[in-house]
N, C-alpha and C. Protein backbone atom coordinates (compact mmCIF):
# COMPACT_ATOMS: atom_id res chain seq x y z
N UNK A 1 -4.93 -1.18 3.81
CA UNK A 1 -4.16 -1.72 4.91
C UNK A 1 -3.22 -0.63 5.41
N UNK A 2 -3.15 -0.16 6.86
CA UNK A 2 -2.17 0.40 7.24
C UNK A 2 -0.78 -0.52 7.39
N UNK A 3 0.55 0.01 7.07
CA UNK A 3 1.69 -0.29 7.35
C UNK A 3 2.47 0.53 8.33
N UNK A 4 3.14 0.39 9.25
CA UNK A 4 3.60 1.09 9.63
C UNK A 4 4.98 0.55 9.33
N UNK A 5 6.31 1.38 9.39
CA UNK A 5 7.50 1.26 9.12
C UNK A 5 8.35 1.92 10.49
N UNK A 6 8.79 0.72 11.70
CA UNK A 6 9.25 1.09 12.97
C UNK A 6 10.60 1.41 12.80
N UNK A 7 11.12 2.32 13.07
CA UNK A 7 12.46 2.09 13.56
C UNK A 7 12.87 2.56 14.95
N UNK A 8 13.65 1.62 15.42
CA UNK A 8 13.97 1.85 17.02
C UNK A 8 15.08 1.91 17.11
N UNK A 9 15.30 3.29 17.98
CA UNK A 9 16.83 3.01 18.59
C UNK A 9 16.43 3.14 19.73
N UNK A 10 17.27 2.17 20.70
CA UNK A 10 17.59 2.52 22.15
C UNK A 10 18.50 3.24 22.76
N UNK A 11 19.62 3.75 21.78
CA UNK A 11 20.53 4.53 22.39
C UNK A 11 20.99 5.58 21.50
N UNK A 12 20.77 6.83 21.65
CA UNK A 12 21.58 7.89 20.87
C UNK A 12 22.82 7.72 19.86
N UNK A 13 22.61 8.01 18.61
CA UNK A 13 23.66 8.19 17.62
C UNK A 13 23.91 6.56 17.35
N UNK A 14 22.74 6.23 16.86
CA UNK A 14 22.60 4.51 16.29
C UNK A 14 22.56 4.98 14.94
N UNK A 15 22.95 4.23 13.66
CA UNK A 15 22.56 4.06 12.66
C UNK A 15 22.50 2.85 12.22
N UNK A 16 21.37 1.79 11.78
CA UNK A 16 21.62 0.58 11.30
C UNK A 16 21.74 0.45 9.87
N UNK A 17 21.90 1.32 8.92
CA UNK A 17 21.85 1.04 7.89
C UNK A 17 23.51 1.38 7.35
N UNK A 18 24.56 1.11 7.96
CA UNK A 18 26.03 0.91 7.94
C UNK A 18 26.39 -0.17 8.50
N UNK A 19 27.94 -0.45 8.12
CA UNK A 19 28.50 -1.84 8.37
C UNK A 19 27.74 -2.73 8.17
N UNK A 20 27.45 -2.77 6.45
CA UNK A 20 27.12 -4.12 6.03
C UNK A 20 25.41 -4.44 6.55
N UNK A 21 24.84 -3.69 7.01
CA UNK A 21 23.62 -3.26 7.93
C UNK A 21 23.07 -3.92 8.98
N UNK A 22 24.37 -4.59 10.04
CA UNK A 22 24.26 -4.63 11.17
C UNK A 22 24.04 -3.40 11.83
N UNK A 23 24.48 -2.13 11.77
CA UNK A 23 24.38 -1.01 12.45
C UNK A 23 25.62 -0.91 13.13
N UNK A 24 25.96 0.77 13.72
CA UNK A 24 26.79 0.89 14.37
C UNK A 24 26.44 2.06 15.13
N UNK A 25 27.21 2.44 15.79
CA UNK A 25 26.61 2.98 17.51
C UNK A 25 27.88 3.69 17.76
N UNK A 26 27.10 5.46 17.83
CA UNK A 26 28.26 5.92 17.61
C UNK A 26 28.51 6.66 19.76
N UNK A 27 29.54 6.40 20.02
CA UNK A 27 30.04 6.97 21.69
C UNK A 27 31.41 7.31 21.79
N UNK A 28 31.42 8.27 22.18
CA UNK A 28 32.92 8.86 21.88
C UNK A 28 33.85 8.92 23.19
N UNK A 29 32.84 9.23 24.84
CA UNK A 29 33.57 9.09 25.98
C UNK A 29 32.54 9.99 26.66
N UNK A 30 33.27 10.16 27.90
CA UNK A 30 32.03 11.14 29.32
C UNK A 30 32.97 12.22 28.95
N UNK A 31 34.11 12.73 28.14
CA UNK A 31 34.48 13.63 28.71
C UNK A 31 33.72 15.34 28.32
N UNK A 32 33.89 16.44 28.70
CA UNK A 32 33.03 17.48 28.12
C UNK A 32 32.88 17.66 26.72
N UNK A 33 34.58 17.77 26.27
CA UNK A 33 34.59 17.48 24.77
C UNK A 33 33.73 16.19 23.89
N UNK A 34 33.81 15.00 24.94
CA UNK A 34 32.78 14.16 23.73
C UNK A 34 31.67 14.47 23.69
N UNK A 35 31.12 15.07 24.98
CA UNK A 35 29.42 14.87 25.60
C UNK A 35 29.37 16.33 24.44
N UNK A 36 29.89 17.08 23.82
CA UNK A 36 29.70 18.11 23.19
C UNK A 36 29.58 17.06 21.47
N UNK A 37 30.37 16.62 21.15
CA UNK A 37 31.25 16.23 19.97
C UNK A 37 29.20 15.02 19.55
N UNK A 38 29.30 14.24 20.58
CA UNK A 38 27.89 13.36 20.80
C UNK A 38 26.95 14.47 20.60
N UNK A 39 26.46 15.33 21.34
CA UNK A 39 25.45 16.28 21.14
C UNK A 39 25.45 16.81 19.61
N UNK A 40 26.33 17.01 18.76
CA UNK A 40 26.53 17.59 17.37
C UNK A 40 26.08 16.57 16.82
N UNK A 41 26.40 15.30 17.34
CA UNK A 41 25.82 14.53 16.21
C UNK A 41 25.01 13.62 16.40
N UNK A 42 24.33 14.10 17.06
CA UNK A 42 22.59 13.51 17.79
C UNK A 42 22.08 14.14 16.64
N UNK A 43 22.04 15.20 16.16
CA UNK A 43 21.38 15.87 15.09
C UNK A 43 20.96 15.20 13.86
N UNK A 44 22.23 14.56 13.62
CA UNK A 44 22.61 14.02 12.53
C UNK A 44 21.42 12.46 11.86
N UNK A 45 20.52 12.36 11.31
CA UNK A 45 19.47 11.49 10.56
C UNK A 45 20.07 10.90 9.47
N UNK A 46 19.94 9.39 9.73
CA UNK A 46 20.53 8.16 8.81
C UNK A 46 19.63 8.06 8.04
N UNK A 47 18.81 8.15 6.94
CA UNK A 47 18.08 7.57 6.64
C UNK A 47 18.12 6.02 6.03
N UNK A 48 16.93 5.06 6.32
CA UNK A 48 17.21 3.68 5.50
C UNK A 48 16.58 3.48 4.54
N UNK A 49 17.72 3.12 3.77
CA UNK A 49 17.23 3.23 2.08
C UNK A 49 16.17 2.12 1.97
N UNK A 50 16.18 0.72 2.79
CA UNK A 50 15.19 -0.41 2.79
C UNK A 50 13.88 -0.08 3.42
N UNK A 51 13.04 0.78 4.33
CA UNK A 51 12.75 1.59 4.49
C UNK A 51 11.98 2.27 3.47
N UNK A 52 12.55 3.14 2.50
CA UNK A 52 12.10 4.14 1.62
C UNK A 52 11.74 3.06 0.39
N UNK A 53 12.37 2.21 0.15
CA UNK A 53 11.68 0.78 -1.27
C UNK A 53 10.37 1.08 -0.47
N UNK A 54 10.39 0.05 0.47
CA UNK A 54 9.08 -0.78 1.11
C UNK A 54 7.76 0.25 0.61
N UNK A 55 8.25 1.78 1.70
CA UNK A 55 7.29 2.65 1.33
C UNK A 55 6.71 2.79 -0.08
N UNK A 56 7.67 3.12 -0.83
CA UNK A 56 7.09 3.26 -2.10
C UNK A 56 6.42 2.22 -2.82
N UNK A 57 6.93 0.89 -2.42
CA UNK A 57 6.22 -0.37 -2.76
C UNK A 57 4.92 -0.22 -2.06
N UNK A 58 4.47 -0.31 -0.84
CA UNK A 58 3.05 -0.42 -0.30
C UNK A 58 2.52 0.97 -0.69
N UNK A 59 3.07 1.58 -0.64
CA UNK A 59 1.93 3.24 -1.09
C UNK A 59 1.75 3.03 -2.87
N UNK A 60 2.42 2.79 -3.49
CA UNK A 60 2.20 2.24 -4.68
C UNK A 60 1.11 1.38 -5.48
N UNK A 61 0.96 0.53 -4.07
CA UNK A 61 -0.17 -0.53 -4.29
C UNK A 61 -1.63 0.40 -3.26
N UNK A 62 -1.46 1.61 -3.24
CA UNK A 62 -2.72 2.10 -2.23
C UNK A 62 -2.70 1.93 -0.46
N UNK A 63 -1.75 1.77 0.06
CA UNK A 63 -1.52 1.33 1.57
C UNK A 63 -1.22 2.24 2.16
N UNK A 64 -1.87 2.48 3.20
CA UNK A 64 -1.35 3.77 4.13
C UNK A 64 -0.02 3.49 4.65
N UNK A 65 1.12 3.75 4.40
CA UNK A 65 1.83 3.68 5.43
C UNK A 65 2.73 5.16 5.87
N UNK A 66 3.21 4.75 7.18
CA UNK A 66 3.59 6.07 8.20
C UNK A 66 4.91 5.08 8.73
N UNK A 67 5.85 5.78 8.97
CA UNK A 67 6.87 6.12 9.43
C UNK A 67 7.53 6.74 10.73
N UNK A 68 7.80 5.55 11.59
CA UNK A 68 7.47 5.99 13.36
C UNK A 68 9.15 5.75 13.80
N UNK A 69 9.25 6.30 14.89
CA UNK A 69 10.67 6.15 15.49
C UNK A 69 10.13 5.83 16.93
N UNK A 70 10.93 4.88 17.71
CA UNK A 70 10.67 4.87 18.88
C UNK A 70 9.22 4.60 19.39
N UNK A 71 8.10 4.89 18.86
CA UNK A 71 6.65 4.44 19.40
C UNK A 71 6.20 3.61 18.68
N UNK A 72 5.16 2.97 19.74
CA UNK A 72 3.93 1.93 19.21
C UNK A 72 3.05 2.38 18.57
N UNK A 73 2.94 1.39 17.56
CA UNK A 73 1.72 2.36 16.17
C UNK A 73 0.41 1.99 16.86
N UNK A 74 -0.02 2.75 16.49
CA UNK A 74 -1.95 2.27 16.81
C UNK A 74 -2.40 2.26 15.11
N UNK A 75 -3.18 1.35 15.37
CA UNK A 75 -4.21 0.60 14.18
C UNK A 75 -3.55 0.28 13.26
N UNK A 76 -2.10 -0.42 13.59
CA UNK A 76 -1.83 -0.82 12.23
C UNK A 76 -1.98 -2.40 11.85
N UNK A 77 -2.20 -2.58 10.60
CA UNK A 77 -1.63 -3.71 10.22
C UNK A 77 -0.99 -4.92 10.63
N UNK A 78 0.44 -4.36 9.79
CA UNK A 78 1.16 -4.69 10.22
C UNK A 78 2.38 -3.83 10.19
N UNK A 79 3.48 -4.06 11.18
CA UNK A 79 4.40 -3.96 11.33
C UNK A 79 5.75 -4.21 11.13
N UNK A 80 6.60 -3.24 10.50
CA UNK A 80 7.89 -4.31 10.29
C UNK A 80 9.10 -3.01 10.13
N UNK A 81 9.71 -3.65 11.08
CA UNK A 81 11.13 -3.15 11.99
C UNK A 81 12.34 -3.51 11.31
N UNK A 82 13.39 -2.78 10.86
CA UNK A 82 15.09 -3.46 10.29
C UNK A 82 15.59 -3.76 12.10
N UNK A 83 16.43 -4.89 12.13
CA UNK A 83 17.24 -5.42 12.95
C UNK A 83 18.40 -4.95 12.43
N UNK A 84 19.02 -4.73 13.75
CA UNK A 84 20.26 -4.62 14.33
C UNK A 84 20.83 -5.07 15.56
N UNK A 85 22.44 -5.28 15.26
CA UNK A 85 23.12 -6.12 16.25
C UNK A 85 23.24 -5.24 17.29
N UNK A 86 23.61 -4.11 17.19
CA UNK A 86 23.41 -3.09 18.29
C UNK A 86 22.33 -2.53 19.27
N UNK A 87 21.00 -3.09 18.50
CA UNK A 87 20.13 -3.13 19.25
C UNK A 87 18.75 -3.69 19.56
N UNK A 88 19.45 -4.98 18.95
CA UNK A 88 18.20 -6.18 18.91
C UNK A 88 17.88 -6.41 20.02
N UNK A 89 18.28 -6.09 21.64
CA UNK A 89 17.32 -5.82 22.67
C UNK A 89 15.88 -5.48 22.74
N UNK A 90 16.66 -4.40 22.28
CA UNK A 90 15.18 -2.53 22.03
C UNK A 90 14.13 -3.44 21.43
N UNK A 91 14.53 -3.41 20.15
CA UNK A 91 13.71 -3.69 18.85
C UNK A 91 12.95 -5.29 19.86
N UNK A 92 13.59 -5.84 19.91
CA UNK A 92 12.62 -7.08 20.75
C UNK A 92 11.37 -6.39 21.51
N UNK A 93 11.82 -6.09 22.39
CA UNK A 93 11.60 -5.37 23.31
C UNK A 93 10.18 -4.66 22.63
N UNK A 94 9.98 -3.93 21.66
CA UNK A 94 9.35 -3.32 21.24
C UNK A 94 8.35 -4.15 20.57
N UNK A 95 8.77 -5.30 19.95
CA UNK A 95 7.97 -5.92 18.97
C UNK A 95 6.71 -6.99 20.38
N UNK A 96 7.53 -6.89 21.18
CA UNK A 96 6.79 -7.94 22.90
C UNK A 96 5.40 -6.99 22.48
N UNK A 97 5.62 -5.84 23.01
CA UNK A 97 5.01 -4.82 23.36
C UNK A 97 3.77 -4.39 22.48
N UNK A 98 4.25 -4.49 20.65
CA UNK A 98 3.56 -4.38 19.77
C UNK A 98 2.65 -5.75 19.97
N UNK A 99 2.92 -6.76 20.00
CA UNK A 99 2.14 -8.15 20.05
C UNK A 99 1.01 -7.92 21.46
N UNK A 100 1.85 -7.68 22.20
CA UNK A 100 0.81 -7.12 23.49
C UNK A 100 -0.02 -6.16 23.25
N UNK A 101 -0.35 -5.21 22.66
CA UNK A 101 -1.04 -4.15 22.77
C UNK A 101 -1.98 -4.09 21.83
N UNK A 102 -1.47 -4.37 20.23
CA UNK A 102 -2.17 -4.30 19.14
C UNK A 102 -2.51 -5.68 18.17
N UNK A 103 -3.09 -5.56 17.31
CA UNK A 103 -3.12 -6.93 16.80
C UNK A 103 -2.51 -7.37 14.84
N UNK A 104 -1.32 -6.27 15.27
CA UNK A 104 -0.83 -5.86 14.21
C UNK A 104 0.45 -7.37 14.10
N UNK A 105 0.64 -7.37 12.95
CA UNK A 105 1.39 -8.72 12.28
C UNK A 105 2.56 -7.91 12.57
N UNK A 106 3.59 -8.69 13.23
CA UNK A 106 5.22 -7.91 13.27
C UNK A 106 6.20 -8.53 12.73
N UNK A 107 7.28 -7.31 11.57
CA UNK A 107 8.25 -8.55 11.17
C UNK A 107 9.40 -7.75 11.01
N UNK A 108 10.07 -8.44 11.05
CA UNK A 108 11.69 -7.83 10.92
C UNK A 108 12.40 -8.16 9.36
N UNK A 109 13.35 -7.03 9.54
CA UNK A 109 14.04 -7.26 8.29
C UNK A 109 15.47 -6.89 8.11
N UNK A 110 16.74 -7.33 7.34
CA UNK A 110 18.11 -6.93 7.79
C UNK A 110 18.58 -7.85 7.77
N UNK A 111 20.08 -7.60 7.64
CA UNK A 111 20.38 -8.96 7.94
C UNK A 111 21.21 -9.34 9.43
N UNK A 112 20.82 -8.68 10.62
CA UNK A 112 20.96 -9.27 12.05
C UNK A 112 20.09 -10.29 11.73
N UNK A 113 18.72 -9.80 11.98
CA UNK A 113 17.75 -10.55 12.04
C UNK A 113 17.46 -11.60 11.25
N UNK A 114 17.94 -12.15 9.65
CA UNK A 114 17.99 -12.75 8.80
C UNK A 114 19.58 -13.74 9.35
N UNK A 115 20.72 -13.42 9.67
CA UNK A 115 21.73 -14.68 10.14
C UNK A 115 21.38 -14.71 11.73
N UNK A 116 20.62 -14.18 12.53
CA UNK A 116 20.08 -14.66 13.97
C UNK A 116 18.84 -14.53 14.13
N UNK A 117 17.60 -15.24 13.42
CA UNK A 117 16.42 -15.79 13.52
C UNK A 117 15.93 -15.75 14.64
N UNK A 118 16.64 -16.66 15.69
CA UNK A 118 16.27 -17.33 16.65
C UNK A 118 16.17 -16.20 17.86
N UNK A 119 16.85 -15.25 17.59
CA UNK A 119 16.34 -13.92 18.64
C UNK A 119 15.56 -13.40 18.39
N UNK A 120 15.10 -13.84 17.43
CA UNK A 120 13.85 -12.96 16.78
C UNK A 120 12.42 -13.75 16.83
N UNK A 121 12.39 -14.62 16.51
CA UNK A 121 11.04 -15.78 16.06
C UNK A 121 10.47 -15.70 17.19
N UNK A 122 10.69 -15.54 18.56
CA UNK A 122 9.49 -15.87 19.22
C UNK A 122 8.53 -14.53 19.63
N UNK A 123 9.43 -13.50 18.93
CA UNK A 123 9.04 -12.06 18.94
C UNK A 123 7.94 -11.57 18.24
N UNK A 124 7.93 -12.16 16.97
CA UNK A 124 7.04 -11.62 15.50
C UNK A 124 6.57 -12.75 15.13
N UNK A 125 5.69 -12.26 13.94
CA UNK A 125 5.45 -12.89 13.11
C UNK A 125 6.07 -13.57 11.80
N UNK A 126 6.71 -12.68 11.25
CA UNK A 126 7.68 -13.03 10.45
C UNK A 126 9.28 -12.50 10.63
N UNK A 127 10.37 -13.22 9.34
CA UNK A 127 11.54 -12.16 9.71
C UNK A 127 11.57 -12.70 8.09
N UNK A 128 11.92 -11.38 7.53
CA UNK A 128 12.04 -11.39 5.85
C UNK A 128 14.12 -11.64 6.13
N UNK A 129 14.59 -12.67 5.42
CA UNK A 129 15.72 -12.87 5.13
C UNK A 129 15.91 -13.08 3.58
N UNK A 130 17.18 -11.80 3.69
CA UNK A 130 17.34 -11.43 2.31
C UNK A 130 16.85 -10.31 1.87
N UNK A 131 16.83 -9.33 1.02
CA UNK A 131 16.44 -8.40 0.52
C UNK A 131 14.86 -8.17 0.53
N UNK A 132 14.17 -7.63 1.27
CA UNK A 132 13.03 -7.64 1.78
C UNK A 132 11.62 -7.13 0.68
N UNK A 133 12.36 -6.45 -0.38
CA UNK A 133 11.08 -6.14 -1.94
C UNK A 133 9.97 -7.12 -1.99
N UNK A 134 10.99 -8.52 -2.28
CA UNK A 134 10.00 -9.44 -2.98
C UNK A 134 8.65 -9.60 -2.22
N UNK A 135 9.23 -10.22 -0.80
CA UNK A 135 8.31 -10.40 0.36
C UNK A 135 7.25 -9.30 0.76
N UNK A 136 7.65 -8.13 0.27
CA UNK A 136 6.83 -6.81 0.56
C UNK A 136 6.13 -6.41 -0.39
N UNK A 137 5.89 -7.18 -1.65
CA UNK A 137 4.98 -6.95 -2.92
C UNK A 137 4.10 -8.27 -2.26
N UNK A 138 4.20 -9.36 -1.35
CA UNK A 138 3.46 -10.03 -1.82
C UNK A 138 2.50 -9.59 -0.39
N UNK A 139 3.34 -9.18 0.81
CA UNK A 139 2.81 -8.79 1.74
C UNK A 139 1.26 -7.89 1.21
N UNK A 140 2.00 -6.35 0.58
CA UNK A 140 1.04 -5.59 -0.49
C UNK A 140 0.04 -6.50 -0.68
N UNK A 141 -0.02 -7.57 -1.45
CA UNK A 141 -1.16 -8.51 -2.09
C UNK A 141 -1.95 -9.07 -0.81
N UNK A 142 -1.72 -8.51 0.19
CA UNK A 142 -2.43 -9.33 1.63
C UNK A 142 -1.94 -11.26 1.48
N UNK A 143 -0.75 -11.53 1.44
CA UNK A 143 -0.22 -12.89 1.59
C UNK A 143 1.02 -12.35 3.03
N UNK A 144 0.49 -12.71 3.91
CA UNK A 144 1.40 -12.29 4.97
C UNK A 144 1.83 -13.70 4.98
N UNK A 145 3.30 -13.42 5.17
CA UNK A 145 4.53 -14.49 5.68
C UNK A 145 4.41 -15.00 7.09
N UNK A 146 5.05 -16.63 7.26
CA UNK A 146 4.75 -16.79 8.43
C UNK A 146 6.18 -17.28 8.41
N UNK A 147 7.20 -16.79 9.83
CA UNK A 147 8.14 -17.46 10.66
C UNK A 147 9.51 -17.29 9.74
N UNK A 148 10.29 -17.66 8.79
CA UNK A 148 11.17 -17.16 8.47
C UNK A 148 11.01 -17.36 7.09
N UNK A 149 11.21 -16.06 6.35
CA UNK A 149 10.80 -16.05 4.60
C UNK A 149 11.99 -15.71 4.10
N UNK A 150 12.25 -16.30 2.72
CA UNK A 150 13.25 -16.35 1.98
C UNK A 150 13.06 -15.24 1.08
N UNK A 151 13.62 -13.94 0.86
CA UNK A 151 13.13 -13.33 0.17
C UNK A 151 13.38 -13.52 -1.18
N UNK A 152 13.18 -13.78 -2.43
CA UNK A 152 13.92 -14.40 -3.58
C UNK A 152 14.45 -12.27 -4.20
N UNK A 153 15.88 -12.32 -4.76
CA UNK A 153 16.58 -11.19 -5.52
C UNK A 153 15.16 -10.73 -6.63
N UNK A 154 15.05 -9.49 -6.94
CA UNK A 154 14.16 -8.79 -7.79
C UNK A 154 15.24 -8.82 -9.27
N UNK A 155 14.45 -9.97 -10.20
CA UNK A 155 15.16 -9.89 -11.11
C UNK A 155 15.57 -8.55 -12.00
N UNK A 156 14.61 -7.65 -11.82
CA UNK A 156 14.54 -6.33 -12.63
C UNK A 156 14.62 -5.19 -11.69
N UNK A 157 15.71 -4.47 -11.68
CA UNK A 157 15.79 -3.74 -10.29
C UNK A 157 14.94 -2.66 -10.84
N UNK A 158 14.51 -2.27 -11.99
CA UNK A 158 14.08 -1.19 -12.75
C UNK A 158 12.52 -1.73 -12.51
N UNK A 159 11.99 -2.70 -11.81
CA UNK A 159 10.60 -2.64 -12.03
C UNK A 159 10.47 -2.19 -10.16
N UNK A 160 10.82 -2.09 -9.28
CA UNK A 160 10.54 -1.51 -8.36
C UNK A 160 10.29 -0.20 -8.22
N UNK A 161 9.47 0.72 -7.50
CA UNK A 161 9.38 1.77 -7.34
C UNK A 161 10.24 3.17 -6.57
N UNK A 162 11.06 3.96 -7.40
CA UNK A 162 11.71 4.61 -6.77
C UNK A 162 11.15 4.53 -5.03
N UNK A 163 12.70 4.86 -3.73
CA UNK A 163 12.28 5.10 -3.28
C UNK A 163 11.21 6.25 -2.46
N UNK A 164 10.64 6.08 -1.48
CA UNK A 164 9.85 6.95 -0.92
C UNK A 164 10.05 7.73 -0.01
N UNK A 165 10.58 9.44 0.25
CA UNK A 165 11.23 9.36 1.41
C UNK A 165 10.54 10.29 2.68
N UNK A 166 9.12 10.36 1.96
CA UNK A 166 8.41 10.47 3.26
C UNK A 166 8.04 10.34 4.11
């Protein structure tokens, strides 16, 4: 099974994996000094640690998965995007697009998307609420989730697979 692992930003110097992992959105002003101060830290790569589990969980079990920013995957699977409050537009937006184009399963994960469902559900297929492991071992097993999944806590944090950060 291909996986792909989306992350979208719509606007420069996003990170969703801060503040509690709503995300935050970094803009400093128009003036020369910010548009400089912004440019330094456009550079700058968040990585998400939820993200790097998943990977290592589905490549673990034999699953192709790849790691996209901003584009539509071709031939995948399925799909599954972290939400954020900063830019649960985009990410909508994107998942329309994925449903339109491909016939890949789309789901979200985070907790925007897990305490506001309802911006989400008519978007995807699923939205993993709660810590997204459990749901992504069973995903692995080809049991895809439908509409809003409870993820149950990994009693043994030591039986998951380091993350992956390729």
């Amino acid at each position: 099974m291909k996986i792909t692992l989306l992350d979208v930003k719509g606007a420069p110097n996003v990170s969703k994996d801060v503040a509690g992992g709503f995300g935050t959105r970094f803009k400093v002003g128009d003036s020369f000094r910010a548009r400089l101060i912004e440019r330094a830290k456009k550079g700058i790569r968040y990585p998400q640690l939820s993200l790097a589990y998943l990977a290592a969980i589905f490549k673990n079990d034999g699953h192709e998965v790849e790691y996209l920013e901003n584009k539509i995957p071709e031939n995948a699977d399925v799909v599954i995007m972290p939400s954020s409050i900063v830019d649960f537009r985009t990410e909508i937006k994107y998942a329309d697009e994925i449903k339109k184009s491909t016939n890949a399963k789309v789901g979200f994960i985070r907790p925007f998307a897990s305490l506001r469902p309802e911006l989400y559900k008519d978007h995807c297929d699923f939205i993993i609420k709660g810590e997204p492991e459990t749901v992504a071992m069973e995903i692995s097993k080809g049991n895809f989730p439908k509409g809003l999944v409870d993820s149950k806590p990994i009693p043994d944090q030591n039986s998951i697979p380091f993350p992956n950060w390729d």
